[in-house]
N, C-alpha and C. Protein backbone atom coordinates (compact mmCIF):
# COMPACT_ATOMS: atom_id res chain seq x y z
N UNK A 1 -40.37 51.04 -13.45
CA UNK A 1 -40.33 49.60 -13.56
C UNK A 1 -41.74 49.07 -13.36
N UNK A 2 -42.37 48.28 -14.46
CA UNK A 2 -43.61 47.40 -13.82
C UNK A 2 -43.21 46.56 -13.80
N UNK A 3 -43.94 45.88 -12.52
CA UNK A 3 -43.89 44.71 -11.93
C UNK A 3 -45.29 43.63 -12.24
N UNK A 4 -44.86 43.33 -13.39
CA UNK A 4 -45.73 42.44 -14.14
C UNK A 4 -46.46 41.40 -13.10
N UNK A 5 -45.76 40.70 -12.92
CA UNK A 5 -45.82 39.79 -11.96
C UNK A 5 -45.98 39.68 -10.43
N UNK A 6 -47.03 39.37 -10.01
CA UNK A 6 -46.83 39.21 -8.49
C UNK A 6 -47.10 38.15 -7.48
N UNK A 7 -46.70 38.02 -6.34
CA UNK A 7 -46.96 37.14 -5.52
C UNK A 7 -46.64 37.52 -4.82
N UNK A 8 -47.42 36.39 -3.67
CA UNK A 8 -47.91 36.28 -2.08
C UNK A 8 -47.39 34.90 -1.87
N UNK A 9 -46.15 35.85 -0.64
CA UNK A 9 -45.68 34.41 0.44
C UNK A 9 -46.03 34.48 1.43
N UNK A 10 -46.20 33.54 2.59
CA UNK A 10 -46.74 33.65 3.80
C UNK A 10 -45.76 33.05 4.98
N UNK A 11 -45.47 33.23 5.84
CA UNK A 11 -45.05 32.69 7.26
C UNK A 11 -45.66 32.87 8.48
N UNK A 12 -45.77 31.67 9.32
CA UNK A 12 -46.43 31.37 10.62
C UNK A 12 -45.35 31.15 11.76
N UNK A 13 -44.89 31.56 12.59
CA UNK A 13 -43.92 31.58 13.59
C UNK A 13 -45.18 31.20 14.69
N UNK A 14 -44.67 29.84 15.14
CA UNK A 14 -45.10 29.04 16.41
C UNK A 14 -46.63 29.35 16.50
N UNK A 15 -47.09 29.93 15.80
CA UNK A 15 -48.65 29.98 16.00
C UNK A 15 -49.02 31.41 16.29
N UNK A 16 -48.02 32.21 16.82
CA UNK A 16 -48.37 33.48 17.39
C UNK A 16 -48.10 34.86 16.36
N UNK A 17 -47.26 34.01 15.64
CA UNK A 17 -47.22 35.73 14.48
C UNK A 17 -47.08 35.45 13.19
N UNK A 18 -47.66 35.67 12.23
CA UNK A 18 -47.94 35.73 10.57
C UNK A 18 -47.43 36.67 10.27
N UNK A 19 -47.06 36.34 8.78
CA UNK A 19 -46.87 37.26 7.64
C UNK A 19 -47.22 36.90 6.31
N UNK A 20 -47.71 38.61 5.80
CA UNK A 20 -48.41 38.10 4.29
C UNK A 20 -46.84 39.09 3.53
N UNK A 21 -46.18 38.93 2.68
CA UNK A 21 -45.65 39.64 1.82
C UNK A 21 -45.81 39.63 0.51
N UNK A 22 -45.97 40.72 -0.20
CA UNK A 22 -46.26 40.93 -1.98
C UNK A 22 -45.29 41.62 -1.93
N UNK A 23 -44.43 40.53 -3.42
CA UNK A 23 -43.59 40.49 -4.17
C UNK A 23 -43.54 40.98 -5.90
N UNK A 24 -43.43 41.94 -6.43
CA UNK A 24 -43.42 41.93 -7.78
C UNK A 24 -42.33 41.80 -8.29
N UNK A 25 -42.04 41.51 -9.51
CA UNK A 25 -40.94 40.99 -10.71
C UNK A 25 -41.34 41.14 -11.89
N UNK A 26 -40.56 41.52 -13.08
CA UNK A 26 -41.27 41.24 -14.38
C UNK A 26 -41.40 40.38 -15.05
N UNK A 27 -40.73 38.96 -14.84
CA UNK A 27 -41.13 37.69 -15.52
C UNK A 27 -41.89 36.42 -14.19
N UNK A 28 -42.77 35.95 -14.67
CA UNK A 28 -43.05 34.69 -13.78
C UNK A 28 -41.87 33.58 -13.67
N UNK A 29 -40.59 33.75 -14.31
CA UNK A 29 -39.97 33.15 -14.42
C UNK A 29 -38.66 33.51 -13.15
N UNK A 30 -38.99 34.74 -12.59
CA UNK A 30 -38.10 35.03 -11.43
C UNK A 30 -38.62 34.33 -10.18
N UNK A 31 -39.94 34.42 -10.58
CA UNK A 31 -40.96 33.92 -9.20
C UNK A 31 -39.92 32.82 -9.07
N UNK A 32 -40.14 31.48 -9.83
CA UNK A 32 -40.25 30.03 -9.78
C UNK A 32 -38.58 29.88 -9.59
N UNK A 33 -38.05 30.63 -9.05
CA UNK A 33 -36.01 30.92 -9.58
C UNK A 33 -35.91 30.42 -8.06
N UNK A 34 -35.10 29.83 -7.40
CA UNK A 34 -34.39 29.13 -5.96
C UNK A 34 -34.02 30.15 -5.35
N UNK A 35 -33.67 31.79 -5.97
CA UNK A 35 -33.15 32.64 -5.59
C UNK A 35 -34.30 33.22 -4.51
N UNK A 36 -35.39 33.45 -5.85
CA UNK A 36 -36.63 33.92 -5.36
C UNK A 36 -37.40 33.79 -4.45
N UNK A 37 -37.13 32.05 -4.47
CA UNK A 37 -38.17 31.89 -3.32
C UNK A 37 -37.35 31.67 -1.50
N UNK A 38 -36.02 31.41 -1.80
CA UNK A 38 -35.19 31.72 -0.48
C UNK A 38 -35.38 33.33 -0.02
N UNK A 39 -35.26 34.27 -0.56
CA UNK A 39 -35.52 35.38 -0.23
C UNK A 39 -36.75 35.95 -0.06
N UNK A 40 -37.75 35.19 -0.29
CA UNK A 40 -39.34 35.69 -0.23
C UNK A 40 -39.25 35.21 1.00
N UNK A 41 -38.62 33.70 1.78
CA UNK A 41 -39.10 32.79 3.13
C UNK A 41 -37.95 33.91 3.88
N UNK A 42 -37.15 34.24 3.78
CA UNK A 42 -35.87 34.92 4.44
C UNK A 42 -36.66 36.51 5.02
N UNK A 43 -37.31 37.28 3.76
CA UNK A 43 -37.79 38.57 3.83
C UNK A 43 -38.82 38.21 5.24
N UNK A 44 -39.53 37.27 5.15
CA UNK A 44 -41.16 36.84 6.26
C UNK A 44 -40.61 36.67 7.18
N UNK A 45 -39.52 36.02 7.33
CA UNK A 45 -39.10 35.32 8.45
C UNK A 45 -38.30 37.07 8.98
N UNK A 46 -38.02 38.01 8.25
CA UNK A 46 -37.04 39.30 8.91
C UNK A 46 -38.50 40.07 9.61
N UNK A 47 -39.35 39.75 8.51
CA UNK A 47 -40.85 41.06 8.94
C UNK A 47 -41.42 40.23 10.56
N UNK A 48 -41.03 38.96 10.73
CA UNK A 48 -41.62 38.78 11.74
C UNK A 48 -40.73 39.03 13.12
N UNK A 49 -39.93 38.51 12.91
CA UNK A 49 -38.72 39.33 13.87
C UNK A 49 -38.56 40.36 14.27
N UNK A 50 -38.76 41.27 13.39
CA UNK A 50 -37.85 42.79 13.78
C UNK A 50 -39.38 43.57 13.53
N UNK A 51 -40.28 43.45 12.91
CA UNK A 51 -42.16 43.80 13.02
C UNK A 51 -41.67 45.75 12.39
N UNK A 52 -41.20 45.56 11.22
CA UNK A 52 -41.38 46.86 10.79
C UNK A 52 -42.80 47.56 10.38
N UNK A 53 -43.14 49.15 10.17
CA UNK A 53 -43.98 49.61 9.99
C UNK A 53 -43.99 49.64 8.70
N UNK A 54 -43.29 49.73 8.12
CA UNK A 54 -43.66 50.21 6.27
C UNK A 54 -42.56 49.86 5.51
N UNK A 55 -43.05 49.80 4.29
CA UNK A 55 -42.01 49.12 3.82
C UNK A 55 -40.42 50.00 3.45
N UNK A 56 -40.28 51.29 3.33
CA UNK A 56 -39.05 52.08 3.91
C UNK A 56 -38.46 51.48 4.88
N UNK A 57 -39.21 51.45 5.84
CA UNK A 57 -38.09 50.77 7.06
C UNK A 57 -38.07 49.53 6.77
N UNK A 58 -38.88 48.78 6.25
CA UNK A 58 -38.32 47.14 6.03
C UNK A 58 -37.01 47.50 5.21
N UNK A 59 -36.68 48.40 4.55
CA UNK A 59 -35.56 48.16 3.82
C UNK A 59 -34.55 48.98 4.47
N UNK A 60 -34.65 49.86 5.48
CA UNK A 60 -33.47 50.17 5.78
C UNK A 60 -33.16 49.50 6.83
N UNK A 61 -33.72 48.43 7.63
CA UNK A 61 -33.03 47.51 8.38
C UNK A 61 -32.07 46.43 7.79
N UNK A 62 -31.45 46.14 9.47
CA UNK A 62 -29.80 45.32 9.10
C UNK A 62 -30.85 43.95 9.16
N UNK A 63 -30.50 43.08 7.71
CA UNK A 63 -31.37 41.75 7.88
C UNK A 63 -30.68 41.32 9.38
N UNK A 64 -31.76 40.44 9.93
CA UNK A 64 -31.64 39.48 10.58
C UNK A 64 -30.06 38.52 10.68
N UNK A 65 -30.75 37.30 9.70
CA UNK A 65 -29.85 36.75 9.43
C UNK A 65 -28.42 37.14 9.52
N UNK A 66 -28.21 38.42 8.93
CA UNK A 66 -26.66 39.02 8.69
C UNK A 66 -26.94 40.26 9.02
N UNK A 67 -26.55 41.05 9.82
CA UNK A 67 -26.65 42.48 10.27
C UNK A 67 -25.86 42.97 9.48
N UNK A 68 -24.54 42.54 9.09
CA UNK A 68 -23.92 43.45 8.08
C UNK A 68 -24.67 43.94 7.12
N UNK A 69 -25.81 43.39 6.49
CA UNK A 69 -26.48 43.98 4.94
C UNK A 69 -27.63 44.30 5.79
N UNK A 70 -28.29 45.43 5.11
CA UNK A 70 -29.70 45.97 4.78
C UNK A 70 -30.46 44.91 4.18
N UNK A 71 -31.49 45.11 4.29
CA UNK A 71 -32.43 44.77 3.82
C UNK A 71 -32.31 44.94 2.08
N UNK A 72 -32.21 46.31 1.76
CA UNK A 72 -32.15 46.85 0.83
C UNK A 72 -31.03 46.39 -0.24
N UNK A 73 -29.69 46.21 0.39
CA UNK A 73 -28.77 45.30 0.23
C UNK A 73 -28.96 44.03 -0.54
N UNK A 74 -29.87 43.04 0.32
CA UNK A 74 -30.13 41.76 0.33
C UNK A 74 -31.40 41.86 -0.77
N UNK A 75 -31.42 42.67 -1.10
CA UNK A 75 -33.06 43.04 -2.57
C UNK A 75 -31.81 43.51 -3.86
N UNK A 76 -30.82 44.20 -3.75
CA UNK A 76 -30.41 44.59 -4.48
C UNK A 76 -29.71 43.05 -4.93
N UNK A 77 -28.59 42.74 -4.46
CA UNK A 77 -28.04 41.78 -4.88
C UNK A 77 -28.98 40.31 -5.37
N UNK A 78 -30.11 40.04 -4.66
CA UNK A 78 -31.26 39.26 -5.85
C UNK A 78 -31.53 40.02 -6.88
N UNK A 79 -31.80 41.22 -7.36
CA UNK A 79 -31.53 42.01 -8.92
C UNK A 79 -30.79 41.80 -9.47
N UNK A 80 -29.48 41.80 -8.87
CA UNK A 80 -28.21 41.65 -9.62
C UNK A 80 -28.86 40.16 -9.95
N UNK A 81 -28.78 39.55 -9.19
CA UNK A 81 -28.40 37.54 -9.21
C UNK A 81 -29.70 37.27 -10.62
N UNK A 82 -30.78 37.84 -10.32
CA UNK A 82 -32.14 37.54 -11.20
C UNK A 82 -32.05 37.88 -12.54
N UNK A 83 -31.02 39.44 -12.36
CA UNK A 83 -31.07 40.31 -13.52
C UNK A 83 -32.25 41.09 -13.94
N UNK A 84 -32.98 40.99 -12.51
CA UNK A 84 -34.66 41.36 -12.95
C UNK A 84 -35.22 42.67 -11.96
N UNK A 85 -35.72 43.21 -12.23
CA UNK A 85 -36.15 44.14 -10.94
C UNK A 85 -36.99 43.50 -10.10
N UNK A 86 -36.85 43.83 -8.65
CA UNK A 86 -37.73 42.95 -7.44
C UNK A 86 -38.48 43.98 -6.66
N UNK A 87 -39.51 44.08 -6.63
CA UNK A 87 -39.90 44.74 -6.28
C UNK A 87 -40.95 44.64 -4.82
N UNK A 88 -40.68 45.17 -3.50
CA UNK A 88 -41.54 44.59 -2.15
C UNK A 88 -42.67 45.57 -2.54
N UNK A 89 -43.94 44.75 -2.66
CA UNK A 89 -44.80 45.82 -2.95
C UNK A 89 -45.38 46.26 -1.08
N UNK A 90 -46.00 45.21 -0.82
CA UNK A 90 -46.81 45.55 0.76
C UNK A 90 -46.21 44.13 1.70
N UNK A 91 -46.47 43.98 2.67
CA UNK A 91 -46.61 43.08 3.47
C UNK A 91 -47.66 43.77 4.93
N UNK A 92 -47.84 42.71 5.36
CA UNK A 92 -48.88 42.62 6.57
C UNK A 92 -48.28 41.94 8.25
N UNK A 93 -48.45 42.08 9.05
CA UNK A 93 -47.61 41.56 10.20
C UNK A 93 -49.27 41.34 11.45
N UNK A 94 -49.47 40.21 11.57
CA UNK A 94 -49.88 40.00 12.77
C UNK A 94 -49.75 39.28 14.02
N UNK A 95 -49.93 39.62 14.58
CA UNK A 95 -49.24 38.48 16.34
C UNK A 95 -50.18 38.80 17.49
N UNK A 96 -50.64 37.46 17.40
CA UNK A 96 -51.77 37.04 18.94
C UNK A 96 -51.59 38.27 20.04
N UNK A 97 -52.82 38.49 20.12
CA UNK A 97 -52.50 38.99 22.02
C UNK A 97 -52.09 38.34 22.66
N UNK A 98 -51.01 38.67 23.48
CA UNK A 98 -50.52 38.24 24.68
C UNK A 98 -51.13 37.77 26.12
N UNK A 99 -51.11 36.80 26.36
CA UNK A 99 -51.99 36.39 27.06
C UNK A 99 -52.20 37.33 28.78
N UNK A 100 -53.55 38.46 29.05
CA UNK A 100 -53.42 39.00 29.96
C UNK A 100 -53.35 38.35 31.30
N UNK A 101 -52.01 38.97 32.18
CA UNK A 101 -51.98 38.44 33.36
C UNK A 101 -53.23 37.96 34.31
N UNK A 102 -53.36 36.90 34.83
CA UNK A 102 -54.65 36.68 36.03
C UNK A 102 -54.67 37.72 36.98
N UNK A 103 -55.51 38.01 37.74
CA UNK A 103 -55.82 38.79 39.04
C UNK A 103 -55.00 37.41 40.06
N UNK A 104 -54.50 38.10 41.08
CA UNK A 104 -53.52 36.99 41.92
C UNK A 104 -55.35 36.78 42.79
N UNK A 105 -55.21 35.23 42.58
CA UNK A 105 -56.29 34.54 44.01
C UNK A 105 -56.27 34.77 45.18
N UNK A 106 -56.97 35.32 46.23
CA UNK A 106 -56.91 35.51 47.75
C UNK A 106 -56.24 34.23 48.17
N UNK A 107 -55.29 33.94 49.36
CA UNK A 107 -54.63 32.82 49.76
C UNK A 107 -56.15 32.17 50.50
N UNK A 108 -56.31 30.93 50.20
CA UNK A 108 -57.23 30.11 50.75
C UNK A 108 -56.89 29.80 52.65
N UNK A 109 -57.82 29.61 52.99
CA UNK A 109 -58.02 29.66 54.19
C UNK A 109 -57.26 28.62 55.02
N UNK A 110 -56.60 28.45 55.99
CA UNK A 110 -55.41 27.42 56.63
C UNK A 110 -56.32 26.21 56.43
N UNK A 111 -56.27 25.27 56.45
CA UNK A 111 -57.17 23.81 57.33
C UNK A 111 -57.19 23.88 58.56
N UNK A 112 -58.06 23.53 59.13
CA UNK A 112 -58.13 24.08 60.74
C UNK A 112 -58.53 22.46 61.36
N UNK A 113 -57.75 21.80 61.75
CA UNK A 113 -58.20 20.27 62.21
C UNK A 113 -58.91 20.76 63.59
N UNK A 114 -60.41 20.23 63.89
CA UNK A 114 -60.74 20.47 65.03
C UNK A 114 -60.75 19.01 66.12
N UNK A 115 -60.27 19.35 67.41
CA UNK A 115 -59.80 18.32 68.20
C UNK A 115 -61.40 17.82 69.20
N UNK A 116 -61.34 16.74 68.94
CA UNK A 116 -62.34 16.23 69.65
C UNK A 116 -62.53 15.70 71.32
């Protein structure tokens, strides 16, 4: 199958974790489809959640959304729906460092009122 066509969707979760995903298809006309682009925001929104390594395991996970289906599942049945082959080419996953704990402060010294 070539995947004539490609694109890049993106998602930002609260500031702390991104995703880049590439998508191929053989018409530009699957891109621009309601199908297409719910499942491109659905796929970003699973890679950021569940933070797979490759794209094998992005597809043998239980989506998010619905644990009953795979991933793989939820790609197949947009083929069916598109009539088109879909193809996940790469995606990318990043998320902020976590902010490292402080060193605990020595307890500050009592107030000591001196009596006159």
């Amino acid at each position: 199958m070539l995947a004539a066509e490609r694109v890049i969707h993106s998602y930002v979760h609260q500031g702390r974790i991104g995703v880049l995903v590439e998508l191929g298809t053989e018409t530009d006309y699957a891109i621009r489809s309601q199908e297409f682009v719910a499942f491109m925001r659905d796929l970003c929104l699973h890679i950021a959640a569940s933070a797979p390594g490759t794209v094998p395991e992005l597809l043998a996970q239980p989506f998010v959304k619905d644990p009953s289906v795979t991933v793989t599942q939820l790609l197949e049945s947009l083929t069916a729906a598109l009539r088109e082959h879909v193809v996940i080419a790469r995606f990318v996953r990043w998320e902020t460092q976590p902010s490292l704990p402080r060193e605990p402060e020595p307890p500050s010294a009592p107030a000591v009122a001196r009596r006159a």
